[in-house]
C-alpha atoms as a PDB file:
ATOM      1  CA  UNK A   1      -0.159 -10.209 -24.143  1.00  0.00           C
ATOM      2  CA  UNK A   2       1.290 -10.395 -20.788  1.00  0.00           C
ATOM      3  CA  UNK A   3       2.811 -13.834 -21.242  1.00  0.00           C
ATOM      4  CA  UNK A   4       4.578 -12.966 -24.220  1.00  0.00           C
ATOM      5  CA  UNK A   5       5.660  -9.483 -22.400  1.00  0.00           C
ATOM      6  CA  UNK A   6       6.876 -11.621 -19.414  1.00  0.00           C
ATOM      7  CA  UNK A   7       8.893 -13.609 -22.322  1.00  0.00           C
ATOM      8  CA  UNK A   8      10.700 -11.049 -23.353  1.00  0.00           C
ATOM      9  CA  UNK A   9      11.299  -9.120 -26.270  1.00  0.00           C
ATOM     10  CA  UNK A  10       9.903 -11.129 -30.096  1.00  0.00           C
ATOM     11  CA  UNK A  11       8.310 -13.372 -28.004  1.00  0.00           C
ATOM     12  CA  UNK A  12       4.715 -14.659 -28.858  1.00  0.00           C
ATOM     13  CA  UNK A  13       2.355 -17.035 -26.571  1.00  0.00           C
ATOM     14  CA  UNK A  14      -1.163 -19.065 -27.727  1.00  0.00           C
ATOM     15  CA  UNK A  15      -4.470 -17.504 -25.901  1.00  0.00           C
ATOM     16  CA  UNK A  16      -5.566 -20.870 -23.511  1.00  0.00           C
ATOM     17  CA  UNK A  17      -8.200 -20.983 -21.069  1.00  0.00           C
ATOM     18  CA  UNK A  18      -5.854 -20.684 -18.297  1.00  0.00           C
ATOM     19  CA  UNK A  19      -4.959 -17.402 -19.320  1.00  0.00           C
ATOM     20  CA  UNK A  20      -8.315 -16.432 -19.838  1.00  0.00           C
ATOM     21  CA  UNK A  21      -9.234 -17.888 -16.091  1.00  0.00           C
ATOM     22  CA  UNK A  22      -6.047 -15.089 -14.930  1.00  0.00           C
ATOM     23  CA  UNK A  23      -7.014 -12.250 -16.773  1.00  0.00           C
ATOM     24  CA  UNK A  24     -10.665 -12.312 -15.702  1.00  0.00           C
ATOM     25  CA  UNK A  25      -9.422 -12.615 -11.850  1.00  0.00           C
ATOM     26  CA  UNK A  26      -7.053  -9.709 -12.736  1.00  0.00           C
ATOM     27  CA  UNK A  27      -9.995  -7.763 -13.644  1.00  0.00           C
ATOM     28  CA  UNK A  28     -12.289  -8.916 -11.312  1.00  0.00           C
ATOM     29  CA  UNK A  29      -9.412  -8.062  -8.489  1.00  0.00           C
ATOM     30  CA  UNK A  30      -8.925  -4.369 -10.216  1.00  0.00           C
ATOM     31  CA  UNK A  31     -12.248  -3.771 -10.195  1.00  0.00           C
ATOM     32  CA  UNK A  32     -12.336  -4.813  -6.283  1.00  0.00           C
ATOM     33  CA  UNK A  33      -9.909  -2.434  -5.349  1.00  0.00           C
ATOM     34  CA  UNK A  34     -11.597   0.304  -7.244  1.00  0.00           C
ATOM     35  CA  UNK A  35     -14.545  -0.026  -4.690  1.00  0.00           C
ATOM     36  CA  UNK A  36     -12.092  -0.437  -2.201  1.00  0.00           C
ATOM     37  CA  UNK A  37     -10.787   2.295  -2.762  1.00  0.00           C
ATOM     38  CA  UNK A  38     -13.933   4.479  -3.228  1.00  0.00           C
ATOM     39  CA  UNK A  39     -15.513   2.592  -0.360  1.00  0.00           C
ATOM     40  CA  UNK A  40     -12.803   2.812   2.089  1.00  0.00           C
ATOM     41  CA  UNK A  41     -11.847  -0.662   2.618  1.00  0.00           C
ATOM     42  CA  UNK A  42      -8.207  -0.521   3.922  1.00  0.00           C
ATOM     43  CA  UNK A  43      -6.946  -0.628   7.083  1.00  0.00           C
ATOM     44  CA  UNK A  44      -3.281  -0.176   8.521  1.00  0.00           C
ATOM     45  CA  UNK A  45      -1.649  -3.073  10.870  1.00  0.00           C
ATOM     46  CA  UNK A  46       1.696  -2.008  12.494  1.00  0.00           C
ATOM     47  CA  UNK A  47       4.627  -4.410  12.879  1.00  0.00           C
ATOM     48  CA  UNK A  48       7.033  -3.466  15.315  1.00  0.00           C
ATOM     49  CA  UNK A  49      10.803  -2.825  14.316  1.00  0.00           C
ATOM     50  CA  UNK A  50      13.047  -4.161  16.942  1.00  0.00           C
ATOM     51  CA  UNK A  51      16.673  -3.614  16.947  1.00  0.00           C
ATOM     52  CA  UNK A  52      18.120  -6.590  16.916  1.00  0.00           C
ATOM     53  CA  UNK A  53      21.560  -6.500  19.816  1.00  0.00           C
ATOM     54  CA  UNK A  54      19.104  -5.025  22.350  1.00  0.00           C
ATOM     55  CA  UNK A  55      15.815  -6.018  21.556  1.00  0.00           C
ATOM     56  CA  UNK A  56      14.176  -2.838  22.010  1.00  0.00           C
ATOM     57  CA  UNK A  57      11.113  -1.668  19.584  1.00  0.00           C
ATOM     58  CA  UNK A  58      12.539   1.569  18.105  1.00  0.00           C
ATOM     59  CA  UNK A  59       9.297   2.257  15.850  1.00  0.00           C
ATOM     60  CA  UNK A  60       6.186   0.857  13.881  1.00  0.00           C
ATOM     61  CA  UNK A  61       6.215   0.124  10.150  1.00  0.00           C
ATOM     62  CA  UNK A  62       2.767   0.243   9.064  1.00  0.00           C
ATOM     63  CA  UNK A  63       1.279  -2.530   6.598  1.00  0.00           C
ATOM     64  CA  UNK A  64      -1.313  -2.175   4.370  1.00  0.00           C
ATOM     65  CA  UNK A  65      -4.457  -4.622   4.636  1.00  0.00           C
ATOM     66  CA  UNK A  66      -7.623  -5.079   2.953  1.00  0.00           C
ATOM     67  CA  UNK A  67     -10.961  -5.470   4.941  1.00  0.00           C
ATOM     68  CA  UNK A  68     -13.034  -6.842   1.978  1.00  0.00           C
ATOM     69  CA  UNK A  69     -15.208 -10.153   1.354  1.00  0.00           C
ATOM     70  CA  UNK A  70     -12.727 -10.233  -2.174  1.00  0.00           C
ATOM     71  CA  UNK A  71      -9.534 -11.644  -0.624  1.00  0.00           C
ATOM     72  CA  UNK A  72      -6.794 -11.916  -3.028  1.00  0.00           C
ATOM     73  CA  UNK A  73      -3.656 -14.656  -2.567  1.00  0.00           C
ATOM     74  CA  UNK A  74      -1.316 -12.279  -0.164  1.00  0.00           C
ATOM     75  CA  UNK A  75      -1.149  -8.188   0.554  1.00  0.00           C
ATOM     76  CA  UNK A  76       1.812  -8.056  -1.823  1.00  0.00           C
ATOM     77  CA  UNK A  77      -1.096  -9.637  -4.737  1.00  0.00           C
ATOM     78  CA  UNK A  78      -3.160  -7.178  -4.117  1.00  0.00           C
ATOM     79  CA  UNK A  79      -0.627  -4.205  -3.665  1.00  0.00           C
ATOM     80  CA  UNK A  80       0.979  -5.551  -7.281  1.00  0.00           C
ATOM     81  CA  UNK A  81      -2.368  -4.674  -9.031  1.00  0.00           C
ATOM     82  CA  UNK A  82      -2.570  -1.516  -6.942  1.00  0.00           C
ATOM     83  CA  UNK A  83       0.635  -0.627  -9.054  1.00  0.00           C
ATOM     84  CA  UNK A  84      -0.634  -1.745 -12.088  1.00  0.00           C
ATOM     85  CA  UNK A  85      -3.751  -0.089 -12.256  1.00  0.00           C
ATOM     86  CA  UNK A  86      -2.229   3.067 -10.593  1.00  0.00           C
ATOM     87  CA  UNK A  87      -4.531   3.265  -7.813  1.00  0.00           C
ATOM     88  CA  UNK A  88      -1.234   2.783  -5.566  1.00  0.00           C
ATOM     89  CA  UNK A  89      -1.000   6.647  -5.732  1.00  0.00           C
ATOM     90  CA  UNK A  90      -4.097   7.361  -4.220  1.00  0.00           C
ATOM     91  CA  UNK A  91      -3.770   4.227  -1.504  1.00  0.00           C
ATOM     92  CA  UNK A  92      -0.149   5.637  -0.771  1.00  0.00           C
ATOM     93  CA  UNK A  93      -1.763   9.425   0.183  1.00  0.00           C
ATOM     94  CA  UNK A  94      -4.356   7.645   2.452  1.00  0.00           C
ATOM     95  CA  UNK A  95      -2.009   5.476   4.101  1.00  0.00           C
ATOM     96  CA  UNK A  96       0.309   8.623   4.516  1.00  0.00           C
ATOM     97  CA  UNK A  97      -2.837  10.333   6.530  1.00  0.00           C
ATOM     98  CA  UNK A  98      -3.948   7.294   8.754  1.00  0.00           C
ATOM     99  CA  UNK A  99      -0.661   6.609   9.936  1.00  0.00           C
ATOM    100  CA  UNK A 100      -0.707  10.350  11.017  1.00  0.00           C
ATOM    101  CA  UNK A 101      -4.243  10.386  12.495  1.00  0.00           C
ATOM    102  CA  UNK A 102      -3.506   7.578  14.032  1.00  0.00           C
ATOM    103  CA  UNK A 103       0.028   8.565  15.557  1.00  0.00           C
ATOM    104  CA  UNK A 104      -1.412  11.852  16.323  1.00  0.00           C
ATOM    105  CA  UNK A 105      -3.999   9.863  18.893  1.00  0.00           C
ATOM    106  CA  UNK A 106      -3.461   9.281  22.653  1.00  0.00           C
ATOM    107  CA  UNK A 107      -1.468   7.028  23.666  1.00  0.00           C
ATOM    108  CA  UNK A 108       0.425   6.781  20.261  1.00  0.00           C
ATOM    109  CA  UNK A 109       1.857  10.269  20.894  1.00  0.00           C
ATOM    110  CA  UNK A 110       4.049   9.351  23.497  1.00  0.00           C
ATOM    111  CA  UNK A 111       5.295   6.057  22.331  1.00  0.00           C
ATOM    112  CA  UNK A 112       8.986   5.535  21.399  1.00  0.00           C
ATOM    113  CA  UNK A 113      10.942   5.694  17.965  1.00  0.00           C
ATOM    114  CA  UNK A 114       9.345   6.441  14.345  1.00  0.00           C
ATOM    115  CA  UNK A 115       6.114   5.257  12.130  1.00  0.00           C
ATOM    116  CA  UNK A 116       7.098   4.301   8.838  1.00  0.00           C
ATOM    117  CA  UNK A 117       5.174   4.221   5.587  1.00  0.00           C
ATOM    118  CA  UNK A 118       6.049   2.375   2.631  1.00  0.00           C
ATOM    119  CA  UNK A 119       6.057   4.436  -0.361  1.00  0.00           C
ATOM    120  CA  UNK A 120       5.358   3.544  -4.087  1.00  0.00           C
ATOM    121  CA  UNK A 121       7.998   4.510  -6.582  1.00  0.00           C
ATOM    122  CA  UNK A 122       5.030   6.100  -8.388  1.00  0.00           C
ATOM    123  CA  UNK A 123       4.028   8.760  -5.505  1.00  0.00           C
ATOM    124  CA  UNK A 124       7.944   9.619  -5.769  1.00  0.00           C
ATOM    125  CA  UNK A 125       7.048  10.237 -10.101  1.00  0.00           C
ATOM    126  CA  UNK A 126       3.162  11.076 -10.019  1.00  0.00           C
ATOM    127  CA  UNK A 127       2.313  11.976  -7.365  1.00  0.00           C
ATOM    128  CA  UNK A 128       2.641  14.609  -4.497  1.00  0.00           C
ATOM    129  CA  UNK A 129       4.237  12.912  -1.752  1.00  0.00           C
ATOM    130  CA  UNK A 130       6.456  15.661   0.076  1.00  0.00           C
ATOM    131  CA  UNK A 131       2.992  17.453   0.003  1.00  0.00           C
ATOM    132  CA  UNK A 132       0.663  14.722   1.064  1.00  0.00           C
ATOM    133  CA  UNK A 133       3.372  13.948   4.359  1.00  0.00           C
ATOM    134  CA  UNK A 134       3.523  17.547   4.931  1.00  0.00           C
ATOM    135  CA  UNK A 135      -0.394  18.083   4.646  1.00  0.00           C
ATOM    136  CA  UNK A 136      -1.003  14.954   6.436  1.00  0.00           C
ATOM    137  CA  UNK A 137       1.686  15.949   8.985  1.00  0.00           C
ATOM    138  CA  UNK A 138      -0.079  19.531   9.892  1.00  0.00           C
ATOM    139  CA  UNK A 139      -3.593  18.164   9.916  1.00  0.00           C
ATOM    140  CA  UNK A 140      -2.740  15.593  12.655  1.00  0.00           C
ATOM    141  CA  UNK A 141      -0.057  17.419  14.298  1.00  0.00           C
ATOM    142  CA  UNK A 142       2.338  15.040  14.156  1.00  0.00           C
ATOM    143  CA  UNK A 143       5.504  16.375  14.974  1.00  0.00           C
ATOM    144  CA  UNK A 144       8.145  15.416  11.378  1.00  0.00           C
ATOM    145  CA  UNK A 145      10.790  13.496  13.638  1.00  0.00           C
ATOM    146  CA  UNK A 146       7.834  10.886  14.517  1.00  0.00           C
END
């Protein structure tokens, strides 16, 4: 089904074993993240933004990675499926929170420029995201402008 959806519209593809082999790891990495998910199993690495004529770090953008024995290709594999299976929504409002927590800690407080947070398109249509930041904001104390 997905190879003829990926072919376009009246398109129609023959079932092979290499297809099968794909959608069992696609279930297999769903499935993963579902107990990731449950179990807590992300963690947030920050990459520093640097402007680029002075060379000064002006904030943190905060990248999503998975602590689990399943290890998918590449963060952007596993954050597809996230997507896909919807669970992005639920990802996105933790990620929201532990980038407050954890810019609401000493030293963090005082450092220079902004956190950012990537943000699904599908927190922006099914989600709450102006009230997760704001919730996640007041909990940690996290003053908006950081």
């Amino acid at each position: 089904m997905y190879q003829a959806k990926e072919a376009g519209r009246d398109a129609f593809a023959f079932f092979t074993s290499a297809m099968n082999t794909e959608v069992w790891r696609r279930l297999e990495l769903e499935t993963a993240l579902r107990h990731a998910v449950k179990n807590g199993e992300f963690v947030l690495h920050y990459q520093p933004k640097v402007q680029i004529d002075s060379g000064q770090v002006v904030g943190l953008e905060a990248l999503l990675r998975w602590t689990a024995r399943f290890r998918p290709g590449s963060p952007s594999e596993f954050v597809y499926s996230l997507e896909e299976s919807g669970l992005i929504v639920d990802v996105g409002r933790w990620a929201i929170a532990a980038a407050c927590e954890q810019s609401g800690l000493e030293p963090a407080r005082d450092r220079p420029g902004q956190v950012s947070v990537n943000v699904s398109e599908r927190q922006f249509l099914r989600g709450d995201l102006e009230g997760d930041v704001l919730l996640a904001l007041d909990t940690y104390e996290v003053r908006p402008s950081a």
